[in-house]
C-alpha atoms as a PDB file:
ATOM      1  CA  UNK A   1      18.780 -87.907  -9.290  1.00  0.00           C
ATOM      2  CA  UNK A   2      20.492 -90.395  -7.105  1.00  0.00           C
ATOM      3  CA  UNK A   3      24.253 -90.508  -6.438  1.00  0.00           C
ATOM      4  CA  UNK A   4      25.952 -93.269  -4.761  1.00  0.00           C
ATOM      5  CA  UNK A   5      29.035 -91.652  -4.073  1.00  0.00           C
ATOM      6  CA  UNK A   6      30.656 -88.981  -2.335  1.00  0.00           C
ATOM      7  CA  UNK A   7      33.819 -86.813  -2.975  1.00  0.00           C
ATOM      8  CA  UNK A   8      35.296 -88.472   0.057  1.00  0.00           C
ATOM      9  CA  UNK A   9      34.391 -91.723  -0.985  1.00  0.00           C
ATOM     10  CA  UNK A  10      35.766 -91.175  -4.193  1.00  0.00           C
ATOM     11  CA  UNK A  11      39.587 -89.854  -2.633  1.00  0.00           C
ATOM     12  CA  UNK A  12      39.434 -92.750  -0.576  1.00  0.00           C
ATOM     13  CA  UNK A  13      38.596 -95.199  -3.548  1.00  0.00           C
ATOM     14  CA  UNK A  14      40.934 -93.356  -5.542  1.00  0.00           C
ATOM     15  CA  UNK A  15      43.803 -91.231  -3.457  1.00  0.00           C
ATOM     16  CA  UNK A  16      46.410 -90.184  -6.511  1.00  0.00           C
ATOM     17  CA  UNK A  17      43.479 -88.387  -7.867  1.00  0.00           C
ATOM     18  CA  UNK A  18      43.855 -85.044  -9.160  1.00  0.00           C
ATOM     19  CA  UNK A  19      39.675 -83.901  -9.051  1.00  0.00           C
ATOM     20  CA  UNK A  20      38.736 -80.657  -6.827  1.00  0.00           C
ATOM     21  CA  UNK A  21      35.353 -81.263  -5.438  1.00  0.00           C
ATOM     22  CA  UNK A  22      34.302 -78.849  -7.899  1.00  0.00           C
ATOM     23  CA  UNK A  23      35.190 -80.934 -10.939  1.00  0.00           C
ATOM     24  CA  UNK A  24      34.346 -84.168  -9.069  1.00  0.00           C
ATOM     25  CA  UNK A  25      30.709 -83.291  -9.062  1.00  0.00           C
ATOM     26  CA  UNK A  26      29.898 -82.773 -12.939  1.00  0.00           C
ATOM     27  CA  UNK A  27      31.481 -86.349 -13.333  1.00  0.00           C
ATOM     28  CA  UNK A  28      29.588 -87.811 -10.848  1.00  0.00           C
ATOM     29  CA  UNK A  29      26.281 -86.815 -12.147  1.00  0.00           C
ATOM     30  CA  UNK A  30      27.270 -87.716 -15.477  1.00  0.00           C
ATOM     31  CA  UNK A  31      28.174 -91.272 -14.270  1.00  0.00           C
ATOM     32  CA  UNK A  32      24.751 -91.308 -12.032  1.00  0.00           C
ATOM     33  CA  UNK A  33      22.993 -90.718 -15.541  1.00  0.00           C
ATOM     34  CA  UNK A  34      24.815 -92.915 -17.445  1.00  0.00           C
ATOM     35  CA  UNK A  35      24.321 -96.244 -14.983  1.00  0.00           C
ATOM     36  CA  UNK A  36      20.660 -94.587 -15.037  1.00  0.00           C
ATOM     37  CA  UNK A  37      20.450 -94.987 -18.671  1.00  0.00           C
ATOM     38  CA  UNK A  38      22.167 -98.487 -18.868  1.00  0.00           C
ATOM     39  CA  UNK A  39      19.803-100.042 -16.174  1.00  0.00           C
ATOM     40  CA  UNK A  40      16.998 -98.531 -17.873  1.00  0.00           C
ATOM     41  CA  UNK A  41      16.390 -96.249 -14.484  1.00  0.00           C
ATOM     42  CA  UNK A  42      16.631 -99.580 -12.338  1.00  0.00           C
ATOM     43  CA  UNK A  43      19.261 -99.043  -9.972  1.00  0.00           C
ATOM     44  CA  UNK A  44      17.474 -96.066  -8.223  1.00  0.00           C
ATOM     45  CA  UNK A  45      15.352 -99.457  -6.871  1.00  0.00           C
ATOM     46  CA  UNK A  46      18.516-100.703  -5.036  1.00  0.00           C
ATOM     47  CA  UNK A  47      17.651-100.549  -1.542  1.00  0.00           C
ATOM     48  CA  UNK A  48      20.457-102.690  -0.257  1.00  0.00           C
ATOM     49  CA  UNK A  49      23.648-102.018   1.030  1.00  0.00           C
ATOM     50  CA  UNK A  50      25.497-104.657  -0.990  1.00  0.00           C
ATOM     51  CA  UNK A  51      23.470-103.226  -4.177  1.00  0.00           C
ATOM     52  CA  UNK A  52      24.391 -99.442  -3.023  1.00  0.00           C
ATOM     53  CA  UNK A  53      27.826-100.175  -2.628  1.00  0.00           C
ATOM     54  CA  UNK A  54      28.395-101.626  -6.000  1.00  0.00           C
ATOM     55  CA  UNK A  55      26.744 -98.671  -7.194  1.00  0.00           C
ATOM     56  CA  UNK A  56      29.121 -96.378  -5.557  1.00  0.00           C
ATOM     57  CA  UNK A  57      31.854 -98.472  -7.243  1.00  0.00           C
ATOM     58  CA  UNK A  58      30.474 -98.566 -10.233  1.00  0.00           C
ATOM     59  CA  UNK A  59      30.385 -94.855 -10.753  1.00  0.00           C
ATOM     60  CA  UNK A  60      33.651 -94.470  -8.474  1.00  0.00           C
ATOM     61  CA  UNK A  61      35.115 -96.244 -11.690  1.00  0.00           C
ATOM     62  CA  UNK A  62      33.200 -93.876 -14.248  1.00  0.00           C
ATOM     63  CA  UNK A  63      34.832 -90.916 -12.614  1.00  0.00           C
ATOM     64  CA  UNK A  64      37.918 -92.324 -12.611  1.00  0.00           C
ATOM     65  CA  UNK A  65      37.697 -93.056 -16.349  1.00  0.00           C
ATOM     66  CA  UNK A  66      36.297 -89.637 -17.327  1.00  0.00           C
ATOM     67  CA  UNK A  67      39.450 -88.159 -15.341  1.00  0.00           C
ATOM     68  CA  UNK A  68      41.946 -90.565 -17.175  1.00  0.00           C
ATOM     69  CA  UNK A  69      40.326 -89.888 -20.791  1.00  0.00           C
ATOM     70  CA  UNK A  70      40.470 -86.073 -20.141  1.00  0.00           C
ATOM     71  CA  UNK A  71      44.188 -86.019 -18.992  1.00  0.00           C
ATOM     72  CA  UNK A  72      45.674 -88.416 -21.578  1.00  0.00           C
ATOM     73  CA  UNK A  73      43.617 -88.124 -25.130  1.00  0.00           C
ATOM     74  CA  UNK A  74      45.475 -85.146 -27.090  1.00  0.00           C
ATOM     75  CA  UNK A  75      42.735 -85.663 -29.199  1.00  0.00           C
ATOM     76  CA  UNK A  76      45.262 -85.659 -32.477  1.00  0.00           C
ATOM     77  CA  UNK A  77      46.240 -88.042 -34.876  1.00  0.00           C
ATOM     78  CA  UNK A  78      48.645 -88.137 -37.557  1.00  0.00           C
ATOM     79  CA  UNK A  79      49.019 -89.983 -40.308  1.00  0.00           C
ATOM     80  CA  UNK A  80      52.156 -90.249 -42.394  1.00  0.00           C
ATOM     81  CA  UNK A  81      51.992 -90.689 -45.996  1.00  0.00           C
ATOM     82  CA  UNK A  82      55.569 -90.798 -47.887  1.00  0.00           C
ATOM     83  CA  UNK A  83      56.766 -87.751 -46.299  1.00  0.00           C
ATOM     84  CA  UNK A  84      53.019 -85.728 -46.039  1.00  0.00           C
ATOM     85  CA  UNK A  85      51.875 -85.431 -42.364  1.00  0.00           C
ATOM     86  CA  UNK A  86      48.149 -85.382 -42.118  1.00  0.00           C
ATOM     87  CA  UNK A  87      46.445 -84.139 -38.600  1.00  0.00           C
ATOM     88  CA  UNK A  88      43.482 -84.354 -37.409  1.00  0.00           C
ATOM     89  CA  UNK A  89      40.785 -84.411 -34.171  1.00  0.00           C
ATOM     90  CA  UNK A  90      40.232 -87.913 -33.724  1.00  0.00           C
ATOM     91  CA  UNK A  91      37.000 -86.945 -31.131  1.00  0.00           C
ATOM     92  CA  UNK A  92      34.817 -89.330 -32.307  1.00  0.00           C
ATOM     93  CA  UNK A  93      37.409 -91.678 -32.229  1.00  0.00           C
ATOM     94  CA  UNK A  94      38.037 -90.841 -28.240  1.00  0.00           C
ATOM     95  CA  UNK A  95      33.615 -90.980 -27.847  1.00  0.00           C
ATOM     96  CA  UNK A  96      33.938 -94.366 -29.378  1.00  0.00           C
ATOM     97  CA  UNK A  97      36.601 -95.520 -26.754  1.00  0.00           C
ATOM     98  CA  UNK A  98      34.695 -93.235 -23.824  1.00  0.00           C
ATOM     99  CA  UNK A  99      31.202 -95.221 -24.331  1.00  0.00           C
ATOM    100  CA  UNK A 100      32.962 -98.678 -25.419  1.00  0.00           C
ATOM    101  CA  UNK A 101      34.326 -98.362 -21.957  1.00  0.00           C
ATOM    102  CA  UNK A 102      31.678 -96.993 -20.209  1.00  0.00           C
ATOM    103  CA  UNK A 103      29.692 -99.953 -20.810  1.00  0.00           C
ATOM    104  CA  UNK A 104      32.258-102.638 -20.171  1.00  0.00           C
ATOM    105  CA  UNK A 105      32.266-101.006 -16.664  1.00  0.00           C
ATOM    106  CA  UNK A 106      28.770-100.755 -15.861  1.00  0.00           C
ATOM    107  CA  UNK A 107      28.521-104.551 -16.953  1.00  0.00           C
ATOM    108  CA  UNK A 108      31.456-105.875 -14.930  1.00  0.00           C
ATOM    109  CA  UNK A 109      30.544-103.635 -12.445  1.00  0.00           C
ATOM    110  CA  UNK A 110      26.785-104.691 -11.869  1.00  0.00           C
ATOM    111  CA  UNK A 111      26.887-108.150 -13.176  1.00  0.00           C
ATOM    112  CA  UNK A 112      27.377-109.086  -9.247  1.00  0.00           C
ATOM    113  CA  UNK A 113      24.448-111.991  -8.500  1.00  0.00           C
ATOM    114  CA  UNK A 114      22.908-108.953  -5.837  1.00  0.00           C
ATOM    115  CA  UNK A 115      22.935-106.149  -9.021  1.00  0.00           C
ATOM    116  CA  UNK A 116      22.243-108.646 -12.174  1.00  0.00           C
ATOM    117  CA  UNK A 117      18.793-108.029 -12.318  1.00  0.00           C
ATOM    118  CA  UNK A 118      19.505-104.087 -13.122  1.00  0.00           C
ATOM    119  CA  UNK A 119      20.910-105.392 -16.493  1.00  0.00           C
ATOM    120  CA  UNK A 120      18.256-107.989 -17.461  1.00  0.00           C
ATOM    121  CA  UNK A 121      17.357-106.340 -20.838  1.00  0.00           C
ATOM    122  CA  UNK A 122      13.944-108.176 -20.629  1.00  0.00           C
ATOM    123  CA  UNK A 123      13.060-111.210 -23.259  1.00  0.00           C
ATOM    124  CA  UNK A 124      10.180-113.045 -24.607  1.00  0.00           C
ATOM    125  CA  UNK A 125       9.620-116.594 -24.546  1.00  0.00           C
ATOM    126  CA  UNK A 126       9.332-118.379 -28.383  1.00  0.00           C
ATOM    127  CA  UNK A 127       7.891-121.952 -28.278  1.00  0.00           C
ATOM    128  CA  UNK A 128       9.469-123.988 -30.437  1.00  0.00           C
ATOM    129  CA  UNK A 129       7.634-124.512 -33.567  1.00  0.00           C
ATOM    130  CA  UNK A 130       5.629-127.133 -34.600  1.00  0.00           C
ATOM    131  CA  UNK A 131       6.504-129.613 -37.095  1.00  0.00           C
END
């Protein structure tokens, strides 16, 4: 499994973060897997430093993300119906919001003219009818 980015990359990238190397890992990996999946195992072919690098800032960002999702969702809502509270676990509302996210990243991310081919999702060519 390839990882573009280090823990000291990372607190240099990002240096009010709260991660311990030990917690920085897991993330890491998970963002390695999840660019993986959304470049349909492409960008372990990026050979270049300019492709490399916005790897590493793509999953710099991922990390970041997964940090800020875990600190701030309570994971609770409420709902108030003419005086009867209602709470819940909203969890898949906060997966919804994680992958929603997650995605938005990976294409802002990698949409650079040296990383665009990593999204290319492929497409077939339709002649136009005849009449």
């Amino acid at each position: 499994m390839d990882s573009w980015l280090t823990y000291p990359e990372y607190l240099a990238q990002h240096p009010g973060s709260a991660l311990t190397e030990a917690e920085f890992t897991p993330r890491a990996v998970d963002a390695a897997f999840f660019i993986e999946s959304a470049t349909r195992w492409c960008a372990s072919l990026a050979k270049e430093p300019e492709q490399l690098a916005l790897l590493a800032q793509c999953q710099a960002r991922l990390v970041a993300l997964s940090e800020e999702v875990s600190a701030s969702w309570d994971g609770v809502t409420s709902v108030n119906n003419h005086g009867y509270t209602e709470s819940y676990a909203s969890g898949t509302d906060m997966q919804a919001y994680l992958g929603k996210r997650q995605s938005q990243i990976v294409n802002e991310v990698l949409s650079a003219p040296s990383t665009r081919w990593m999204l290319y999702q492929g497409g077939m060519y339709h002649p136009p009818r005849r009449r």
